[in-house]
C-alpha atoms as a PDB file:
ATOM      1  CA  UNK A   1     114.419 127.918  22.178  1.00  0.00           C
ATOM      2  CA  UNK A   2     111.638 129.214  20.171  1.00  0.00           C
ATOM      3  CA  UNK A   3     109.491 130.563  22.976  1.00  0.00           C
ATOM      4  CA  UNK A   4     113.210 132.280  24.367  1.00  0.00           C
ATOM      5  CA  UNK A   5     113.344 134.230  21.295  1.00  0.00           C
ATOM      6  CA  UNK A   6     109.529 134.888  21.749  1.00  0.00           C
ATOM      7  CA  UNK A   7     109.896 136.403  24.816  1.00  0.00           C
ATOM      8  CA  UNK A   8     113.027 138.642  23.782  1.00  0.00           C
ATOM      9  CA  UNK A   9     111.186 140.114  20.911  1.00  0.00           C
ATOM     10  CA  UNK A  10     108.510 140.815  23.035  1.00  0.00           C
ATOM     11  CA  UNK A  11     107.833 144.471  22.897  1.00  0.00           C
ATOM     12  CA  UNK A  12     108.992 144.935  27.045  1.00  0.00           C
ATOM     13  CA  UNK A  13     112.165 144.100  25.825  1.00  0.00           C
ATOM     14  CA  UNK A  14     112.439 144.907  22.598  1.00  0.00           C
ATOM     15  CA  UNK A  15     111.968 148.459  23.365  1.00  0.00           C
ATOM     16  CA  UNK A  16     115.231 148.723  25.689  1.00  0.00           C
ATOM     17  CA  UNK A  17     117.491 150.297  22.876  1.00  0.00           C
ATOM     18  CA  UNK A  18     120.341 150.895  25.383  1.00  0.00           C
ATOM     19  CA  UNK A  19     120.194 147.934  26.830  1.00  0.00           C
ATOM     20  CA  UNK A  20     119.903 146.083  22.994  1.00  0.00           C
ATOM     21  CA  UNK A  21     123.121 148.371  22.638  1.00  0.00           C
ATOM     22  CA  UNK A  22     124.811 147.033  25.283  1.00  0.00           C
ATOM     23  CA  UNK A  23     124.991 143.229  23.830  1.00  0.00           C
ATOM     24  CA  UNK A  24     127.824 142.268  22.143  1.00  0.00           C
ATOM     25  CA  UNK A  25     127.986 142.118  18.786  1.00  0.00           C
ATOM     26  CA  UNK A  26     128.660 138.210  18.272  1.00  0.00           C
ATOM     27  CA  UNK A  27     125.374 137.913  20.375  1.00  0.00           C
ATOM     28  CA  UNK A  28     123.576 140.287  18.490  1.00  0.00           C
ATOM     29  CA  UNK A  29     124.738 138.415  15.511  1.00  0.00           C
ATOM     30  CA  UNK A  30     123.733 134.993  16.733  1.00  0.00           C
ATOM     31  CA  UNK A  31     119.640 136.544  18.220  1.00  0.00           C
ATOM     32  CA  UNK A  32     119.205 137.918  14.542  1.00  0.00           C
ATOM     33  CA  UNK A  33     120.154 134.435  13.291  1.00  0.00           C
ATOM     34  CA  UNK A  34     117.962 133.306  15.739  1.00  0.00           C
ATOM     35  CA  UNK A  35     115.198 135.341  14.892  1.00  0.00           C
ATOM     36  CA  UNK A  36     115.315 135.014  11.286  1.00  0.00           C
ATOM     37  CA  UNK A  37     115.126 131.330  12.301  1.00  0.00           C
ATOM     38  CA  UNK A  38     111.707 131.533  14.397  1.00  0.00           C
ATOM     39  CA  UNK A  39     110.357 134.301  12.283  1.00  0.00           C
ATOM     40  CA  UNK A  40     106.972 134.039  11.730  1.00  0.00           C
ATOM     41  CA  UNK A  41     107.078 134.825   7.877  1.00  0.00           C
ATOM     42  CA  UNK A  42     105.883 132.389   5.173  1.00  0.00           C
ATOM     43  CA  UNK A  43     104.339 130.473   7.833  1.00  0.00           C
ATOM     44  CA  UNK A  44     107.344 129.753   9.602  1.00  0.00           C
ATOM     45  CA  UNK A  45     109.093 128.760   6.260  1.00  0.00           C
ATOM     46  CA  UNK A  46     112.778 129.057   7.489  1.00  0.00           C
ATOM     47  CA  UNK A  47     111.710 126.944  10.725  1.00  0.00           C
ATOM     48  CA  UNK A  48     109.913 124.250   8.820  1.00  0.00           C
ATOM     49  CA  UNK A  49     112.882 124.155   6.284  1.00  0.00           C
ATOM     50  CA  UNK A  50     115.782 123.451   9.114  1.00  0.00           C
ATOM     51  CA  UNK A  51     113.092 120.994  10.727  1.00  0.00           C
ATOM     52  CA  UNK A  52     112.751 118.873   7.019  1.00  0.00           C
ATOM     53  CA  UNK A  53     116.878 119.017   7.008  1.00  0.00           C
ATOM     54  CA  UNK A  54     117.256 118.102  11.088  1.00  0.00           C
ATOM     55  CA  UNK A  55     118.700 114.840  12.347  1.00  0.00           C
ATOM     56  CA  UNK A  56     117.129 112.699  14.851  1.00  0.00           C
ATOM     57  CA  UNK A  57     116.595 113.380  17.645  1.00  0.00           C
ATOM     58  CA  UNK A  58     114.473 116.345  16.956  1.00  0.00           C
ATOM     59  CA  UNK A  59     112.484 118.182  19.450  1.00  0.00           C
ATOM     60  CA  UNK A  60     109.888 120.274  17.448  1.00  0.00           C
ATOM     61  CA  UNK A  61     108.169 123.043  18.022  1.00  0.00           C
ATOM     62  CA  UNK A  62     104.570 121.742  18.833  1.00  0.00           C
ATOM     63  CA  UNK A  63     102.996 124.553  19.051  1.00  0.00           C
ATOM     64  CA  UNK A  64     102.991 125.107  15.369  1.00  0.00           C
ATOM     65  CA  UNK A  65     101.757 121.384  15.041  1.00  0.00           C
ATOM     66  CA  UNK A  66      98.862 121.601  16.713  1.00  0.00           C
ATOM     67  CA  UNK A  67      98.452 125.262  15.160  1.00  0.00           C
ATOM     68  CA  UNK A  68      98.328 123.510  11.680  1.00  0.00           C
ATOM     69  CA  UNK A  69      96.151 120.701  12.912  1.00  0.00           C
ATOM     70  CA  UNK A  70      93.754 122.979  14.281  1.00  0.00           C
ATOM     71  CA  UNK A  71      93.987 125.081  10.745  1.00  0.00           C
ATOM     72  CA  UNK A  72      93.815 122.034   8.921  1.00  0.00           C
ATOM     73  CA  UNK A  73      90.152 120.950  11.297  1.00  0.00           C
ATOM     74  CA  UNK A  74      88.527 123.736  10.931  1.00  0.00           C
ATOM     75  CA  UNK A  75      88.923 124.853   7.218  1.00  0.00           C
ATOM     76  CA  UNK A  76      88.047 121.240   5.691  1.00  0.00           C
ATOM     77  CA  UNK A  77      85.047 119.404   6.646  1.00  0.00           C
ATOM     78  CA  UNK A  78      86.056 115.483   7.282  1.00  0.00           C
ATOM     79  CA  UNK A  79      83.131 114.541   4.291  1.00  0.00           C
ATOM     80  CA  UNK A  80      82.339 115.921   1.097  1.00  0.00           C
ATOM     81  CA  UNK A  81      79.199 115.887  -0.788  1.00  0.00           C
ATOM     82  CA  UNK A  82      77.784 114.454   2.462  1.00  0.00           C
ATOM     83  CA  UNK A  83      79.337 110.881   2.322  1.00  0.00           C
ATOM     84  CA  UNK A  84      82.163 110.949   0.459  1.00  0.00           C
ATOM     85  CA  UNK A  85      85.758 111.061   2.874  1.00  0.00           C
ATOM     86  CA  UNK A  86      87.417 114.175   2.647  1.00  0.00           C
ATOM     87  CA  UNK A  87      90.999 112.433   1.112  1.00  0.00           C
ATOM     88  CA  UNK A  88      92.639 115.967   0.751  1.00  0.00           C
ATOM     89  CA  UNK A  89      92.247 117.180   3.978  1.00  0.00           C
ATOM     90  CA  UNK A  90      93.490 113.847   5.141  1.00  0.00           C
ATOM     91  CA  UNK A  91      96.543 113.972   2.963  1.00  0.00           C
ATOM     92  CA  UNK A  92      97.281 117.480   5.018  1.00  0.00           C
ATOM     93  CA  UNK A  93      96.948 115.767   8.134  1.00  0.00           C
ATOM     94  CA  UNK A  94      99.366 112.775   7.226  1.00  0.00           C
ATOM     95  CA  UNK A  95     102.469 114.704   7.474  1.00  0.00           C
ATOM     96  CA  UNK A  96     101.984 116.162  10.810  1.00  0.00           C
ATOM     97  CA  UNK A  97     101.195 112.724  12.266  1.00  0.00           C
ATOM     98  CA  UNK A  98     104.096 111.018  10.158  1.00  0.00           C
ATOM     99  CA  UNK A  99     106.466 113.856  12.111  1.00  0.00           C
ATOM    100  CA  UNK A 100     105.349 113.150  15.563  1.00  0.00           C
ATOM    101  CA  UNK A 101     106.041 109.422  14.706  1.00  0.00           C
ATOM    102  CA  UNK A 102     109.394 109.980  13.560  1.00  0.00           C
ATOM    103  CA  UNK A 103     110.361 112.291  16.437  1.00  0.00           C
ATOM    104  CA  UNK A 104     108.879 109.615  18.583  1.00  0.00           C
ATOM    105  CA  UNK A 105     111.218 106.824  17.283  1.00  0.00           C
ATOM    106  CA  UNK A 106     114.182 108.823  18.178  1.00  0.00           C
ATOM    107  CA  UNK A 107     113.663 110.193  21.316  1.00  0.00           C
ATOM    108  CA  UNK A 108     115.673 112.459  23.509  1.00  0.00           C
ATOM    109  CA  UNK A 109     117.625 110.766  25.908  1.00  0.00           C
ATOM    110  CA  UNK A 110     117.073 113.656  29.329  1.00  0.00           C
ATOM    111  CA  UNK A 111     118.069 113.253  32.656  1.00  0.00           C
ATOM    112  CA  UNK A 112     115.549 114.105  35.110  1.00  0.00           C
ATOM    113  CA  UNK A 113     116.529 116.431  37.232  1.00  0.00           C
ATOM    114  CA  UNK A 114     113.381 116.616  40.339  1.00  0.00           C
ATOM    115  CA  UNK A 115     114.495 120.421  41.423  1.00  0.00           C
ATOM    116  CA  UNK A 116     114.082 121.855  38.058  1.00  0.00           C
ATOM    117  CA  UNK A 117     111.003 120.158  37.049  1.00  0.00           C
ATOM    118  CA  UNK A 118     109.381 121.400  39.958  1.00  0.00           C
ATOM    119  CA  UNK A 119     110.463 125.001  39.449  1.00  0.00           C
ATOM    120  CA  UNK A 120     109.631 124.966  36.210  1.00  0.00           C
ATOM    121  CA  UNK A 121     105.635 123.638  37.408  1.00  0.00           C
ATOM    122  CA  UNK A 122     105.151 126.230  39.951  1.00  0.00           C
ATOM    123  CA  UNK A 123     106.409 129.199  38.341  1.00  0.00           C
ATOM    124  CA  UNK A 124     104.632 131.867  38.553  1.00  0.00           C
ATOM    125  CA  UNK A 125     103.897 133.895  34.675  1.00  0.00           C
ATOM    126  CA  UNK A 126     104.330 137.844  35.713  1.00  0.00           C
ATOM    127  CA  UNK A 127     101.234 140.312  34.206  1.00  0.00           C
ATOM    128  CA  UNK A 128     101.274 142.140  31.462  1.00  0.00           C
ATOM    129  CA  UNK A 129     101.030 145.629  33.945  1.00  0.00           C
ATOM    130  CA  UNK A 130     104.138 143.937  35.886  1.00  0.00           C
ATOM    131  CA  UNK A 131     106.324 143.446  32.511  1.00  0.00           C
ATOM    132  CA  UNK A 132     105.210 146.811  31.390  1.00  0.00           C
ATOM    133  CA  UNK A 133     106.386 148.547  35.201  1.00  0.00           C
ATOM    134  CA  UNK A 134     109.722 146.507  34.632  1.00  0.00           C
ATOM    135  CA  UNK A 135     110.763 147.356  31.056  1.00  0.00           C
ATOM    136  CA  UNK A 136     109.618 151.253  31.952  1.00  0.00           C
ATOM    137  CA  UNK A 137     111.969 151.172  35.022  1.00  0.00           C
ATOM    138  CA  UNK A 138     114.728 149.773  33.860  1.00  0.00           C
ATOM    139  CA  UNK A 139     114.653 152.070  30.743  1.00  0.00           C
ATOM    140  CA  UNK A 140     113.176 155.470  29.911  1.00  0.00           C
ATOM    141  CA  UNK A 141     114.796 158.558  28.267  1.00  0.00           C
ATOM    142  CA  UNK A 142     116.501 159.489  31.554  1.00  0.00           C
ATOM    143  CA  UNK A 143     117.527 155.747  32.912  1.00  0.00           C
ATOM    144  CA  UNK A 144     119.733 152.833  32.084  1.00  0.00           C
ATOM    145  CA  UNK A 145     119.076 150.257  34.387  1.00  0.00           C
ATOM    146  CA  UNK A 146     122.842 148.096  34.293  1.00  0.00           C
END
């Protein structure tokens, strides 16, 4: 879901105000709840607050986990004073691991499904010039493309 909303605010789409005009206003309703839900403010604060208040199963958003483990790497050296363990940075690490454990314990329960899965492994990412071509076509000043 998060990477959906990711892509929708990208600025391609974002910048089709007639098309944005065009969606209903329940819709437009439940993308700004959406939004406010993914923003990026605070460090993700409203994300990480509905995560801490989820239910198993949960299926996070890892790339903010591995964001914050990276973060959490490079800014604190694993020994201080040249031999002693670094116990703070290790107490920022241990809820990040104690997460992934817990989502592991309660797993999703998917259904393969072989068609999808190999769509969704050879799809092919369009370029930047090709998103940029697209949004511009199918809205300038003088066209609405629906």
């Amino acid at each position: 879901m998060m990477e959906i909303v990711i892509g929708l605010q990208l600025g391609y789409v974002a910048r089709l105000k007639q098309t944005w005009a065009r969606v209903s206003k329940a819709d437009a309703a439940l993308f700004a709840e959406l939004s406010e839900f993914t923003s990026t403010d605070g460090n993700y604060a409203e994300y990480r607050a509905q995560l801490q208040r989820a239910q198993p199963p949960i299926l996070p958003y890892v790339a903010l986990f591995l964001r914050d483990l990276v973060f959490i790497e490079d800014g604190n050296p694993l020994y201080v004073h040249d031999t002693a363990v670094n116990l703070g940075k290790l107490s920022k690490l241990a809820p990040i691991f104690n997460t992934f454990i817990q989502v592991r314990q309660n797993p999703y329960r998917f259904t393969e499904i072989p068609a999808l899965q190999a769509y969704l492994h050879n799809i092919t990412l369009p370029s930047e010039k090709l998103l940029r071509a697209c949004s511009l076509s199918c809205e300038t000043k003088d066209n609405l493309c629906l």
